[in-house]
PDB file of N, CA and C in Angstrom:
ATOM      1  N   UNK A   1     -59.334 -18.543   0.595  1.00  0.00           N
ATOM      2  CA  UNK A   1     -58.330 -19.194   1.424  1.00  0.00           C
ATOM      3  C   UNK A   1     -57.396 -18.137   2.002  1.00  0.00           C
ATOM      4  N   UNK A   2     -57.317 -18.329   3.203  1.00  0.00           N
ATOM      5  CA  UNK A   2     -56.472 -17.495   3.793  1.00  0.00           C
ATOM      6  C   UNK A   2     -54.699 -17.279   3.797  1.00  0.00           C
ATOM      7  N   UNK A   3     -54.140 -16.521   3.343  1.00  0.00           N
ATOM      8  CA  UNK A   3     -53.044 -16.760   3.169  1.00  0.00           C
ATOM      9  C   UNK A   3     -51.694 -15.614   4.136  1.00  0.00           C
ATOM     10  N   UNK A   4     -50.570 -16.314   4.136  1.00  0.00           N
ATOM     11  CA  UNK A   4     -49.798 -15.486   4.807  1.00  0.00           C
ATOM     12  C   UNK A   4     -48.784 -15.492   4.007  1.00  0.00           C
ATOM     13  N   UNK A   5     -48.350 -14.568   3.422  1.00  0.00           N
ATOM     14  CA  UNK A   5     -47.175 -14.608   2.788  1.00  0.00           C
ATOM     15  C   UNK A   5     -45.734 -13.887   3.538  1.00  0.00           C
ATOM     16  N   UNK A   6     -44.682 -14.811   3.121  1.00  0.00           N
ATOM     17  CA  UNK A   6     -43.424 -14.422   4.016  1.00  0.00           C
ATOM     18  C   UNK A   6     -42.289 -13.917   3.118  1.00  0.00           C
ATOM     19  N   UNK A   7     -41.149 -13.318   4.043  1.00  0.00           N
ATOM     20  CA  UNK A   7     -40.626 -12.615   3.109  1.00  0.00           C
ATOM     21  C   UNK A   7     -39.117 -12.035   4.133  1.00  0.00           C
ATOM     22  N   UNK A   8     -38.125 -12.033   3.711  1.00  0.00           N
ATOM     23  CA  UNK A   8     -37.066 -11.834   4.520  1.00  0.00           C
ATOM     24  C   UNK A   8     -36.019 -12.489   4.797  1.00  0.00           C
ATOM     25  N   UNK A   9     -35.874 -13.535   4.677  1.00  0.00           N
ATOM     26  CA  UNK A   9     -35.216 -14.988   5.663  1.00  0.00           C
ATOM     27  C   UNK A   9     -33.755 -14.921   4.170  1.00  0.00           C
ATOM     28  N   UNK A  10     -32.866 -15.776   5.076  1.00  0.00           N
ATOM     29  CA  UNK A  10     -31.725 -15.675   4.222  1.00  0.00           C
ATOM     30  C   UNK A  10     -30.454 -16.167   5.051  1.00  0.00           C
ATOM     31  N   UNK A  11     -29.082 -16.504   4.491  1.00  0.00           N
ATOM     32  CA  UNK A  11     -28.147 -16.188   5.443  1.00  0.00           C
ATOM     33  C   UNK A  11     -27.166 -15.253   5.890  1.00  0.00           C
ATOM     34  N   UNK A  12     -26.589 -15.159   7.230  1.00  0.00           N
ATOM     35  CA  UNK A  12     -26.151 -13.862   7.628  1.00  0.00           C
ATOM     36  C   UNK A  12     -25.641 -14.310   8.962  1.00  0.00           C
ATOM     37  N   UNK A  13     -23.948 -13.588   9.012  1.00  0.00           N
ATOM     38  CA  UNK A  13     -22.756 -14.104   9.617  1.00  0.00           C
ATOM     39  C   UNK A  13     -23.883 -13.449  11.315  1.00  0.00           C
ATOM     40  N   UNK A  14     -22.843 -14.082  12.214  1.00  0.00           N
ATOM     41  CA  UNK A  14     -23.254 -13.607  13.578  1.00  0.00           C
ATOM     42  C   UNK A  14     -23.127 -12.126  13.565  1.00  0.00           C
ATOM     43  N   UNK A  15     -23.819 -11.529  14.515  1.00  0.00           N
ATOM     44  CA  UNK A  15     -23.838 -10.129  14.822  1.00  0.00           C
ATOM     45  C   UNK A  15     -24.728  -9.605  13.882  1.00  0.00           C
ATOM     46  N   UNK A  16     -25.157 -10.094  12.651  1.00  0.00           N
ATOM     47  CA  UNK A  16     -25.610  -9.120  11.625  1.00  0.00           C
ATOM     48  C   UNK A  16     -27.317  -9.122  11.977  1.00  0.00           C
ATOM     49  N   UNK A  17     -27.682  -8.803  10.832  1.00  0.00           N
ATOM     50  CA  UNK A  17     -29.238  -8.441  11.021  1.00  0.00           C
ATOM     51  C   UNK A  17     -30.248  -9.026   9.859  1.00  0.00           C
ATOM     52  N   UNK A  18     -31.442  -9.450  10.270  1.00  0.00           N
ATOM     53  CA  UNK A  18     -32.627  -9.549   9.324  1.00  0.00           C
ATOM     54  C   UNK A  18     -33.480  -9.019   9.764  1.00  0.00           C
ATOM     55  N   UNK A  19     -34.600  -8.497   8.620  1.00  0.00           N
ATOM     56  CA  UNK A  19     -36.121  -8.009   8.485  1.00  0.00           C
ATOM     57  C   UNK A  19     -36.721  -9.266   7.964  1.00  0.00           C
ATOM     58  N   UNK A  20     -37.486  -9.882   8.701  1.00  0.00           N
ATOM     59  CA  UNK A  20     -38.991 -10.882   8.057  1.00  0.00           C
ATOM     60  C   UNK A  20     -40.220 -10.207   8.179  1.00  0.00           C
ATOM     61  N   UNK A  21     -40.841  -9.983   7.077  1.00  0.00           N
ATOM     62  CA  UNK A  21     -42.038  -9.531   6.457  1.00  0.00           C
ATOM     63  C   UNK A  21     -42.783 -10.690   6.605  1.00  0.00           C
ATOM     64  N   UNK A  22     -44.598 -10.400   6.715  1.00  0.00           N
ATOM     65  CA  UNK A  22     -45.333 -11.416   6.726  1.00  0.00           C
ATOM     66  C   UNK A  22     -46.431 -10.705   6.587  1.00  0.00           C
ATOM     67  N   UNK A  23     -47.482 -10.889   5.145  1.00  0.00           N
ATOM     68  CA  UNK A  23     -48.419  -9.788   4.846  1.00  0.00           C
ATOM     69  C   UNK A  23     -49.563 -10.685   4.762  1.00  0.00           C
ATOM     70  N   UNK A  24     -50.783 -10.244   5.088  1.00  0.00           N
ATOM     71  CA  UNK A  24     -51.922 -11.424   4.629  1.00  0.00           C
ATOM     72  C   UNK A  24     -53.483 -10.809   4.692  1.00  0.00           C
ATOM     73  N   UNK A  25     -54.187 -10.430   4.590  1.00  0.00           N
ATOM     74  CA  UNK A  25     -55.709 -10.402   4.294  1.00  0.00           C
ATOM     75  C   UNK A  25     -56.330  -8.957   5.174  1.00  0.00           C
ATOM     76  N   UNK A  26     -56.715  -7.908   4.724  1.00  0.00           N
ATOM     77  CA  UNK A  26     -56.611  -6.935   5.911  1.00  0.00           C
ATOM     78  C   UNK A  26     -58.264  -7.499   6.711  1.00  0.00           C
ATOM     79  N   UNK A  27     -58.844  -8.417   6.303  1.00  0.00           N
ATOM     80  CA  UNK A  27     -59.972  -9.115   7.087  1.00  0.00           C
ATOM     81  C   UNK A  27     -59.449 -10.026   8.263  1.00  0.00           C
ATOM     82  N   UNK A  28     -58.190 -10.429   8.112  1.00  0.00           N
ATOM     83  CA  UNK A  28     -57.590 -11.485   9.166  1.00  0.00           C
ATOM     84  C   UNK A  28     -56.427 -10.028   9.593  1.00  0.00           C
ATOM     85  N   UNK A  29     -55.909  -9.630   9.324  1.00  0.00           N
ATOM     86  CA  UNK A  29     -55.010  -8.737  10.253  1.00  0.00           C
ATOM     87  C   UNK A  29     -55.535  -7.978  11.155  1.00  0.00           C
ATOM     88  N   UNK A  30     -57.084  -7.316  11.135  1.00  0.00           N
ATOM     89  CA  UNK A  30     -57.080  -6.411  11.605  1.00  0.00           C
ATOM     90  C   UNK A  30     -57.911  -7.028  13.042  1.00  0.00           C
ATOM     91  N   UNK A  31     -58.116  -8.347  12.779  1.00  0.00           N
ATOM     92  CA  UNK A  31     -58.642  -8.485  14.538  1.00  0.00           C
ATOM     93  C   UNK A  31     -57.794 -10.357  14.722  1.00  0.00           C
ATOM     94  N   UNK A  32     -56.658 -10.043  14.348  1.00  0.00           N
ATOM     95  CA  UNK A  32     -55.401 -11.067  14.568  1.00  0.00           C
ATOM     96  C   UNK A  32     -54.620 -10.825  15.708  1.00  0.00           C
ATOM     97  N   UNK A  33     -54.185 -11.183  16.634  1.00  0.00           N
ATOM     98  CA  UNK A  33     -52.609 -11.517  17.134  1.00  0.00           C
ATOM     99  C   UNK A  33     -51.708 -11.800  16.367  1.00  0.00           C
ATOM    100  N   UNK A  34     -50.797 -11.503  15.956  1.00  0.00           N
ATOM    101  CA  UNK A  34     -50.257 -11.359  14.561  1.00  0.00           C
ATOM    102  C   UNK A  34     -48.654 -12.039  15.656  1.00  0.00           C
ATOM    103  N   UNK A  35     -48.090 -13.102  14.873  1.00  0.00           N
ATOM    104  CA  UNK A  35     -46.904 -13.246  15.640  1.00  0.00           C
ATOM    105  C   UNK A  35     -45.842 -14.337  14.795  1.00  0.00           C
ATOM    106  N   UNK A  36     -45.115 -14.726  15.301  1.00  0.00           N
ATOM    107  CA  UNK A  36     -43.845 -15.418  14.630  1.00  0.00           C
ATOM    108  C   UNK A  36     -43.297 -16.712  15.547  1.00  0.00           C
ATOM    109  N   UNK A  37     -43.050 -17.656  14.891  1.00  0.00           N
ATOM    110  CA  UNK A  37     -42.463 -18.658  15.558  1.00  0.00           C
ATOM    111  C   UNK A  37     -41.511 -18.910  14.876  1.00  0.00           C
ATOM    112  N   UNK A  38     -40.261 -20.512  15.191  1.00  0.00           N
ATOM    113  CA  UNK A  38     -39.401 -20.928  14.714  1.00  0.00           C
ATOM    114  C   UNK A  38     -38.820 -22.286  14.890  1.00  0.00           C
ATOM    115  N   UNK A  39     -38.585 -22.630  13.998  1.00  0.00           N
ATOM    116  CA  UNK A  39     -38.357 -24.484  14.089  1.00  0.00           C
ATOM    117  C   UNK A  39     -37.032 -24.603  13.779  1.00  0.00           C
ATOM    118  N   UNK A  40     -36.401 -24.999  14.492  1.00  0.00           N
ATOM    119  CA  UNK A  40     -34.808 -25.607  14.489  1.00  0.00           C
ATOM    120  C   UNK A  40     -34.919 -26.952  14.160  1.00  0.00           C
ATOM    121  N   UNK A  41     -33.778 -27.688  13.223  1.00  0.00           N
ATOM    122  CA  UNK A  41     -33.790 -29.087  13.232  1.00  0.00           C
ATOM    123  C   UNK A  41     -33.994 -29.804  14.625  1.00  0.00           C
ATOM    124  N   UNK A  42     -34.581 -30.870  14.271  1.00  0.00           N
ATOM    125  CA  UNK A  42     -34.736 -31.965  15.461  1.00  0.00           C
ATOM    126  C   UNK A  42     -35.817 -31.030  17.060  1.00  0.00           C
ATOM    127  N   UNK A  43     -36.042 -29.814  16.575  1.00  0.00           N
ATOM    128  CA  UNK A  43     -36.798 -29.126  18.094  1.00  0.00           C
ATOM    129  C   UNK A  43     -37.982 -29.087  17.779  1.00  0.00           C
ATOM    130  N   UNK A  44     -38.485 -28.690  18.578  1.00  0.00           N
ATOM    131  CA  UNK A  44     -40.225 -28.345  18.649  1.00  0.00           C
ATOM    132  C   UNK A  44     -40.046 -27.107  18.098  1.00  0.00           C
ATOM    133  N   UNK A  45     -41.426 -26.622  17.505  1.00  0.00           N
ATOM    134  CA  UNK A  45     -41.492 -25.301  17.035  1.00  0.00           C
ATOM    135  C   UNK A  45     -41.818 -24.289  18.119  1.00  0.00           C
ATOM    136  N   UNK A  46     -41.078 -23.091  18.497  1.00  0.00           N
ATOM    137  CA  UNK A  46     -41.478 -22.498  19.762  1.00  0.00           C
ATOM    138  C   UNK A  46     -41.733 -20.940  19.193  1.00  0.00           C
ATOM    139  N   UNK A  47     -42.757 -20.161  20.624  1.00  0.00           N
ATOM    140  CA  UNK A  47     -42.893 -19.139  19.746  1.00  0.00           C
ATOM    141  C   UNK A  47     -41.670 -18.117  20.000  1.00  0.00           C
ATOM    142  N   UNK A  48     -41.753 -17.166  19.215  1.00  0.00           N
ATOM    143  CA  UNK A  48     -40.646 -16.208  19.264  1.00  0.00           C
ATOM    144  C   UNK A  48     -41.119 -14.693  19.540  1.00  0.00           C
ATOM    145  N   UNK A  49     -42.399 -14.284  19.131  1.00  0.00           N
ATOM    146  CA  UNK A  49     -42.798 -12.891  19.314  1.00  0.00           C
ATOM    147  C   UNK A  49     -44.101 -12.363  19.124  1.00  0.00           C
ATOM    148  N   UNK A  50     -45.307 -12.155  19.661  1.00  0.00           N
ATOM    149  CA  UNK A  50     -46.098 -11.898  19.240  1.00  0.00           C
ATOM    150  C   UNK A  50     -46.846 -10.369  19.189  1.00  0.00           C
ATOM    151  N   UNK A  51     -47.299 -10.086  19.385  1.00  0.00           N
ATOM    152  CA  UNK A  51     -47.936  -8.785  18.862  1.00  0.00           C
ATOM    153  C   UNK A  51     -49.727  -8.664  18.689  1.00  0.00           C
ATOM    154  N   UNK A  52     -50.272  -8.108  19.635  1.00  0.00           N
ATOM    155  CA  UNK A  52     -51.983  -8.025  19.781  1.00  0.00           C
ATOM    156  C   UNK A  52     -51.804  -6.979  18.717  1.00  0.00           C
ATOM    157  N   UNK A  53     -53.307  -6.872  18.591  1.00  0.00           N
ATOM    158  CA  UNK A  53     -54.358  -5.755  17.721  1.00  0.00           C
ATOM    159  C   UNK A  53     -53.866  -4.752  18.394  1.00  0.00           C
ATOM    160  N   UNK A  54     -53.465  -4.113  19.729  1.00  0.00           N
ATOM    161  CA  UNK A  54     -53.106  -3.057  20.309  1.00  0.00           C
ATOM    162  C   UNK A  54     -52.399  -2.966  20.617  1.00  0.00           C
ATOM    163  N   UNK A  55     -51.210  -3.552  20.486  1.00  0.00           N
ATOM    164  CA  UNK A  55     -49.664  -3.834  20.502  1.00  0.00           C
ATOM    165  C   UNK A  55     -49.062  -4.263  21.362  1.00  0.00           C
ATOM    166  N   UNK A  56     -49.688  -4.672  22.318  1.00  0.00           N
ATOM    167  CA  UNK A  56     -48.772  -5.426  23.418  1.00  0.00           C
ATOM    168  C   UNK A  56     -48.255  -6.953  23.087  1.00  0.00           C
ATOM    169  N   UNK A  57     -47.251  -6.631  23.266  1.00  0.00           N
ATOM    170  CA  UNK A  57     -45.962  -7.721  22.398  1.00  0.00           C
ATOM    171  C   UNK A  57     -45.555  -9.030  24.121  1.00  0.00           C
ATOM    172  N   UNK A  58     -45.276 -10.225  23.240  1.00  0.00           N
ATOM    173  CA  UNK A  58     -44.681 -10.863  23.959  1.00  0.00           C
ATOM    174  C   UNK A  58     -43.331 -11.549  23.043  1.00  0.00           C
ATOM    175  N   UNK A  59     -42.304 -11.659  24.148  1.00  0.00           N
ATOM    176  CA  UNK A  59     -41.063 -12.290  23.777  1.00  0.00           C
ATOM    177  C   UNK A  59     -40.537 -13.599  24.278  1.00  0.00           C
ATOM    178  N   UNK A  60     -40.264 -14.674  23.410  1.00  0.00           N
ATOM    179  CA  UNK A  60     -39.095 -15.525  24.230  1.00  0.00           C
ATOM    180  C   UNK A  60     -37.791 -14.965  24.830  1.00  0.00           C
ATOM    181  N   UNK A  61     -37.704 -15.155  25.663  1.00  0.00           N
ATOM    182  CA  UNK A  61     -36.326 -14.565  26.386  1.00  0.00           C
ATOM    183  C   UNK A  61     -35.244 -14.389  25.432  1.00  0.00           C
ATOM    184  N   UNK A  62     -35.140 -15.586  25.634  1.00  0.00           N
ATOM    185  CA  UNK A  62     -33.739 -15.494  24.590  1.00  0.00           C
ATOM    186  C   UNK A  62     -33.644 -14.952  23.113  1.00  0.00           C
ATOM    187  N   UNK A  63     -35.037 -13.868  22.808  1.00  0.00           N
ATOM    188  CA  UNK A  63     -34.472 -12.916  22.165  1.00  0.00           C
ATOM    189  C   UNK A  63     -35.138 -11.879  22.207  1.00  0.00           C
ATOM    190  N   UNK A  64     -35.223 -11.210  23.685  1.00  0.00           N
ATOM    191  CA  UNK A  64     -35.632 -10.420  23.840  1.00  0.00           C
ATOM    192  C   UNK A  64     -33.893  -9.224  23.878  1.00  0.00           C
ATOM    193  N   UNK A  65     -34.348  -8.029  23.719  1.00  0.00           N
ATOM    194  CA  UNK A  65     -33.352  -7.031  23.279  1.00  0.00           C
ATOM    195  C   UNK A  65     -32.229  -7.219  21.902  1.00  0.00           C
ATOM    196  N   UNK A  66     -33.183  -7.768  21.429  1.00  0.00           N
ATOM    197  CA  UNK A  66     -32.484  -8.188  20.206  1.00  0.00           C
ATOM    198  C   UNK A  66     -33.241  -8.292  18.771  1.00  0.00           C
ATOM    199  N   UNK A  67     -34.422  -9.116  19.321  1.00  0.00           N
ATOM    200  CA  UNK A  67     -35.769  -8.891  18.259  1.00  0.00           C
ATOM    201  C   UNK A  67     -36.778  -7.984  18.528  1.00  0.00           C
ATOM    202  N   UNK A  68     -37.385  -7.288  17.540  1.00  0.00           N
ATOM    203  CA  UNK A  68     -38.430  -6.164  17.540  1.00  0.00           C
ATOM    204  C   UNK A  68     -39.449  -6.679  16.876  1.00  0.00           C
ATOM    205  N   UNK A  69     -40.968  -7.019  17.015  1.00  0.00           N
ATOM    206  CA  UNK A  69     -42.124  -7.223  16.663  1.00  0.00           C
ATOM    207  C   UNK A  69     -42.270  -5.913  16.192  1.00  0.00           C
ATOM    208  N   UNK A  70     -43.616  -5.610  14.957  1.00  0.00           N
ATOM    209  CA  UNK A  70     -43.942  -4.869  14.997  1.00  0.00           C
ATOM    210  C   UNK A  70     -45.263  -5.050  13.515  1.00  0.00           C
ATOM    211  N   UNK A  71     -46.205  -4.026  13.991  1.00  0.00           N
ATOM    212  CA  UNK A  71     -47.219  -4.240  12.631  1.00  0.00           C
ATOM    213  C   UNK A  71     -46.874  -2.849  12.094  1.00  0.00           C
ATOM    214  N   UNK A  72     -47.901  -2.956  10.967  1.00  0.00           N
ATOM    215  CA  UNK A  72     -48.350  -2.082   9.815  1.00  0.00           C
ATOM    216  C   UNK A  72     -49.870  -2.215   9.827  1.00  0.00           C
ATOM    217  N   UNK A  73     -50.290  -1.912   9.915  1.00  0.00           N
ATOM    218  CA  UNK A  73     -51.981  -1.726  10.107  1.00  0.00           C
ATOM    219  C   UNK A  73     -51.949  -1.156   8.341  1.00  0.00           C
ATOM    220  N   UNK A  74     -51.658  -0.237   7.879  1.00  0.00           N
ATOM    221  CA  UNK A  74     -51.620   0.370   6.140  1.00  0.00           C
ATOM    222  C   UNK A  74     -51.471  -0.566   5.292  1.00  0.00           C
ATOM    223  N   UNK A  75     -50.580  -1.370   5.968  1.00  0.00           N
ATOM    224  CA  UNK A  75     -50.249  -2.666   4.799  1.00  0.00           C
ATOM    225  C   UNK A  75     -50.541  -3.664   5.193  1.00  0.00           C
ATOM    226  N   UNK A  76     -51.402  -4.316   6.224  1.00  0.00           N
ATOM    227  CA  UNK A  76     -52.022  -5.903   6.483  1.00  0.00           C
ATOM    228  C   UNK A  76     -49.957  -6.468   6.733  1.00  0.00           C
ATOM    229  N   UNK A  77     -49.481  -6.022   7.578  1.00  0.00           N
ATOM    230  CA  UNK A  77     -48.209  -6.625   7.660  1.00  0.00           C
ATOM    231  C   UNK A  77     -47.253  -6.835   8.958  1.00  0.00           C
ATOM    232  N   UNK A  78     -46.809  -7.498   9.412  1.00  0.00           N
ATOM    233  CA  UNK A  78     -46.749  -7.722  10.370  1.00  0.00           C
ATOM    234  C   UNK A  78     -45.276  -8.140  10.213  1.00  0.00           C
ATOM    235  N   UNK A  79     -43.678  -7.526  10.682  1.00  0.00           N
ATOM    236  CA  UNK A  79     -42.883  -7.539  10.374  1.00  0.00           C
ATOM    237  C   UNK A  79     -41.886  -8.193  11.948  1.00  0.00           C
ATOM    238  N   UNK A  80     -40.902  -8.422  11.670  1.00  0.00           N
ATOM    239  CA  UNK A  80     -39.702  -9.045  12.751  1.00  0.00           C
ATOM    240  C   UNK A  80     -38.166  -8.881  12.627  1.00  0.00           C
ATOM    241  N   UNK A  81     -37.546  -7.488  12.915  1.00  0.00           N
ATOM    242  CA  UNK A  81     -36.668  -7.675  12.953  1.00  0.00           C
ATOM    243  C   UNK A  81     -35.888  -7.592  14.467  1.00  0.00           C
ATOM    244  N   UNK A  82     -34.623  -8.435  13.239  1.00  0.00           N
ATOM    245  CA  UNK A  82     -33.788  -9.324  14.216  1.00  0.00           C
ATOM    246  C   UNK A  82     -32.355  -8.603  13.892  1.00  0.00           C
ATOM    247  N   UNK A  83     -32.010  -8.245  15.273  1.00  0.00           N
ATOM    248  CA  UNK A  83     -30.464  -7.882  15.186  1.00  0.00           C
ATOM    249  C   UNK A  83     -29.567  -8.779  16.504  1.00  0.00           C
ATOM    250  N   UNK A  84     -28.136  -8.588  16.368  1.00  0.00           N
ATOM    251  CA  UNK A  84     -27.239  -9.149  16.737  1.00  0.00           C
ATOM    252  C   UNK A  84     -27.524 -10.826  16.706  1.00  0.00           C
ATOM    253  N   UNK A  85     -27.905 -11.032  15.628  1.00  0.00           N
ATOM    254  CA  UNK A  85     -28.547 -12.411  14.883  1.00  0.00           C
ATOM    255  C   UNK A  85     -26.987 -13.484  15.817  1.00  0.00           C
ATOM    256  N   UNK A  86     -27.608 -14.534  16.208  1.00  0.00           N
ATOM    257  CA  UNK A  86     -26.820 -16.090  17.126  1.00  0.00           C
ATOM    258  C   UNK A  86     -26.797 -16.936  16.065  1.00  0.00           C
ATOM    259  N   UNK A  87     -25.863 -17.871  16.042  1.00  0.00           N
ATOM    260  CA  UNK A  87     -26.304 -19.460  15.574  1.00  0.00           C
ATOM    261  C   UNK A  87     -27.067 -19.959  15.669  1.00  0.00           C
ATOM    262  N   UNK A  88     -27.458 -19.549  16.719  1.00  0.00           N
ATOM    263  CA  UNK A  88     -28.536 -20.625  17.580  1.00  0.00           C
ATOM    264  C   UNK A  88     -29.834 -19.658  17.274  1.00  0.00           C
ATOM    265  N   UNK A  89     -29.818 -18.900  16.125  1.00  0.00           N
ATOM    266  CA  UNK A  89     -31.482 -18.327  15.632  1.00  0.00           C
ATOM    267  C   UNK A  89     -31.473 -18.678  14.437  1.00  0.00           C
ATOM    268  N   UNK A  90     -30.879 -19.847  14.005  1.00  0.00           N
ATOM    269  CA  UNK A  90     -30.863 -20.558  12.462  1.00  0.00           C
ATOM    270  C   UNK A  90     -32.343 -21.431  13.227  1.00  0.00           C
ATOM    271  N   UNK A  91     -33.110 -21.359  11.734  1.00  0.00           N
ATOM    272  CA  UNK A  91     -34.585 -22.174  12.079  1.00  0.00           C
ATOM    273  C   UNK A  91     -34.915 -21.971  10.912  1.00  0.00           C
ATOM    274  N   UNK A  92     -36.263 -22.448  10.618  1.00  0.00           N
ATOM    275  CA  UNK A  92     -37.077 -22.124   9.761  1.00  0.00           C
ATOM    276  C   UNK A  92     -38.124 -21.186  10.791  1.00  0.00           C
ATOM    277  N   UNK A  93     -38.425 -19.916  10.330  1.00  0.00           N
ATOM    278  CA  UNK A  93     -39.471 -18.923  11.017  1.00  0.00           C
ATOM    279  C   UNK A  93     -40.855 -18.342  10.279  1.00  0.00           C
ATOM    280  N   UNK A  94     -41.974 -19.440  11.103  1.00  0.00           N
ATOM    281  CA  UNK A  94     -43.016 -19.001  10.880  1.00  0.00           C
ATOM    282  C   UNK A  94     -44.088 -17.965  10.603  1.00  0.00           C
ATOM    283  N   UNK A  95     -44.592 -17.540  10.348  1.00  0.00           N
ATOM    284  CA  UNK A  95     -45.831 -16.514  10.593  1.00  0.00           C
ATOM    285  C   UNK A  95     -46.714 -16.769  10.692  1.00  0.00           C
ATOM    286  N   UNK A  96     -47.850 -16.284  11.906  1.00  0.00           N
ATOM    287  CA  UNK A  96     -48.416 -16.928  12.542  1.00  0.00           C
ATOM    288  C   UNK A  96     -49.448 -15.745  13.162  1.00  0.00           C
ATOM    289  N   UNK A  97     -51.442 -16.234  12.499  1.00  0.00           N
ATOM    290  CA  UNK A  97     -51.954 -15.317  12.829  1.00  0.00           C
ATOM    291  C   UNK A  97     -53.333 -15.927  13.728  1.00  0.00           C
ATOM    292  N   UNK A  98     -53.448 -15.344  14.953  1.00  0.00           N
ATOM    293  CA  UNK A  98     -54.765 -16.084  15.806  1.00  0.00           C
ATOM    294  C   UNK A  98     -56.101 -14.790  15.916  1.00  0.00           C
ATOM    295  N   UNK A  99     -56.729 -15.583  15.101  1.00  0.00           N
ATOM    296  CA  UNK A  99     -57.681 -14.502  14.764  1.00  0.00           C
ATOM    297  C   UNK A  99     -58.774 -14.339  16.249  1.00  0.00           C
ATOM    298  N   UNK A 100     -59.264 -13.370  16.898  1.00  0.00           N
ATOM    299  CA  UNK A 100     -59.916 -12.954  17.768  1.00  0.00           C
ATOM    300  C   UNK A 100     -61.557 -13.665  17.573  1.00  0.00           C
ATOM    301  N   UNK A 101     -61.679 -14.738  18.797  1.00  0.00           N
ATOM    302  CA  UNK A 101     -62.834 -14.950  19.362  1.00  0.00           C
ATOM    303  C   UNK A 101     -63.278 -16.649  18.020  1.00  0.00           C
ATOM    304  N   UNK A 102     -62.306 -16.964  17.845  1.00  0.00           N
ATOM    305  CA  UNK A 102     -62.442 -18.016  16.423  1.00  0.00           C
ATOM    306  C   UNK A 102     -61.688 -19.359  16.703  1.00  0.00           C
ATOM    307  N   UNK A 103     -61.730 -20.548  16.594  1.00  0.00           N
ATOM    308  CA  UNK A 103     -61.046 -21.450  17.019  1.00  0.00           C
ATOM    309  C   UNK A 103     -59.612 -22.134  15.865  1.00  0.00           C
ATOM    310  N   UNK A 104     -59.728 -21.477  15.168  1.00  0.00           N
ATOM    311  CA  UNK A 104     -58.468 -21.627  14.677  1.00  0.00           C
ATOM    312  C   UNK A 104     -57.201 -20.852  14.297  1.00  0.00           C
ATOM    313  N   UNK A 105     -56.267 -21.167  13.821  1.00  0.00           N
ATOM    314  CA  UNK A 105     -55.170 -20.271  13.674  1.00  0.00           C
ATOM    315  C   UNK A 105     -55.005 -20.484  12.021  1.00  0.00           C
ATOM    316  N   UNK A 106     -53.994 -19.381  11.606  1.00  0.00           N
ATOM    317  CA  UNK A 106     -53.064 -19.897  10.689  1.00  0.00           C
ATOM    318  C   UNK A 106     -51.637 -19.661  10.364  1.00  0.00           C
ATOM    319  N   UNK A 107     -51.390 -20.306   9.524  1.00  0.00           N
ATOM    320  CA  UNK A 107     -49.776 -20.277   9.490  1.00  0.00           C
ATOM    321  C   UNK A 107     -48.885 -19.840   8.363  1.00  0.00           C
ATOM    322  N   UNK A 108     -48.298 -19.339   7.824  1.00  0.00           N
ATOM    323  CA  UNK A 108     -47.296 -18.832   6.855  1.00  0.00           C
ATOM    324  C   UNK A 108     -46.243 -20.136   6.208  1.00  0.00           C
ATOM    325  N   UNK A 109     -46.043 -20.577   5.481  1.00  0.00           N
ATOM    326  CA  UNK A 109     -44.846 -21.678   4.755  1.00  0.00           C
ATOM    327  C   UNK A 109     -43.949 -21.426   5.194  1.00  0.00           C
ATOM    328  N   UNK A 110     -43.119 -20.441   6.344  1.00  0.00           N
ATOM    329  CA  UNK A 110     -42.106 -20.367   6.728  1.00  0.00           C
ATOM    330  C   UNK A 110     -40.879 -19.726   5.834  1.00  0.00           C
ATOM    331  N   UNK A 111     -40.080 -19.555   6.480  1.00  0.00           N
ATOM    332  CA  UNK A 111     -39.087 -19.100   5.796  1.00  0.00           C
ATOM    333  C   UNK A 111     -38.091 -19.206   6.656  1.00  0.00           C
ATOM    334  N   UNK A 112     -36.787 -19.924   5.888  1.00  0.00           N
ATOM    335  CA  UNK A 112     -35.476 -20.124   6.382  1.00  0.00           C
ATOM    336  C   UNK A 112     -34.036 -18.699   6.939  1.00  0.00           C
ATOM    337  N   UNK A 113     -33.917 -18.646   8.064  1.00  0.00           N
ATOM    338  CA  UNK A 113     -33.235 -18.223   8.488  1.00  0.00           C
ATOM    339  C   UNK A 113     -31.586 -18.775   9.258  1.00  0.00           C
ATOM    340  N   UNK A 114     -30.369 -18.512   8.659  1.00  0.00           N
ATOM    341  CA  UNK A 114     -29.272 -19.281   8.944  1.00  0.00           C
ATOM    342  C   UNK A 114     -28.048 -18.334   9.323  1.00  0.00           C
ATOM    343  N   UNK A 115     -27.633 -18.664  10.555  1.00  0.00           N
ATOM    344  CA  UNK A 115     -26.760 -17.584  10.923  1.00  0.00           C
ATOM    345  C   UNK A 115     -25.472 -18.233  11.191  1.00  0.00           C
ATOM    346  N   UNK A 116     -24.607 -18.182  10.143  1.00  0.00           N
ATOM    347  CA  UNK A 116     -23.427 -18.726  10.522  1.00  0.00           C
ATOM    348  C   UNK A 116     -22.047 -17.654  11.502  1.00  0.00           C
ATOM    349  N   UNK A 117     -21.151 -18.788  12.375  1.00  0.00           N
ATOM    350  CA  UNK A 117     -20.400 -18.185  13.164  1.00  0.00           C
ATOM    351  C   UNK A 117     -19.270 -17.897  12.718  1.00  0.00           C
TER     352      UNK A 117
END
């Protein structure tokens, strides 16, 4: 069974910063899109950052220059940090891996992120 394990999430006043970790199978990392989403009460889950096998990254706007995608190829890990952290980036944040040429995805249990003002 494929698994994603998460790691990072917590609370933390505005302006400050988090690292979310997300490690999982070096058979699924290494030909994954490796990326992150986030669920706010009452919203749809939207994505937030992703990251190819060769690193070309995509961002939601609204946190772009602020969040950094990034892998670890050494460690099957696929990390997200977040600086000058908003209110409005309180969610629960996914991890989220789409494996190359395969019709399904998978997903990480999430982990809570809360940024008070």
């Amino acid at each position: 069974q494929v698994q994603l394990v998460e790691s990072g999430g917590g609370l933390v006043q505005a302006g400050g910063s988090l690292r979310l970790s997300c490690a999982t199978s070096r058979s699924i990392f290494r030909i994954s899109t490796m990326g992150w989403y986030r669920q706010a009460p009452g919203k749809q889950r939207e994505l937030v950052a992703t990251m190819t096998g060769g690193h070309t990254t995509n961002y939601v706007d609204s946190v772009k220059g602020r969040f950094t995608i990034s892998r670890d190829n050494a460690k099957n890990t696929v990390y997200l940090q977040m600086n000058s952290l908003r209110p409005e980036d309180t969610a629960v944040y996914y991890c989220h891996a789409e494996p190359i040429g395969v019709s399904y995805v998978y997903w990480g249990q999430g982990t809570q992120v809360t940024v008070s003002s």
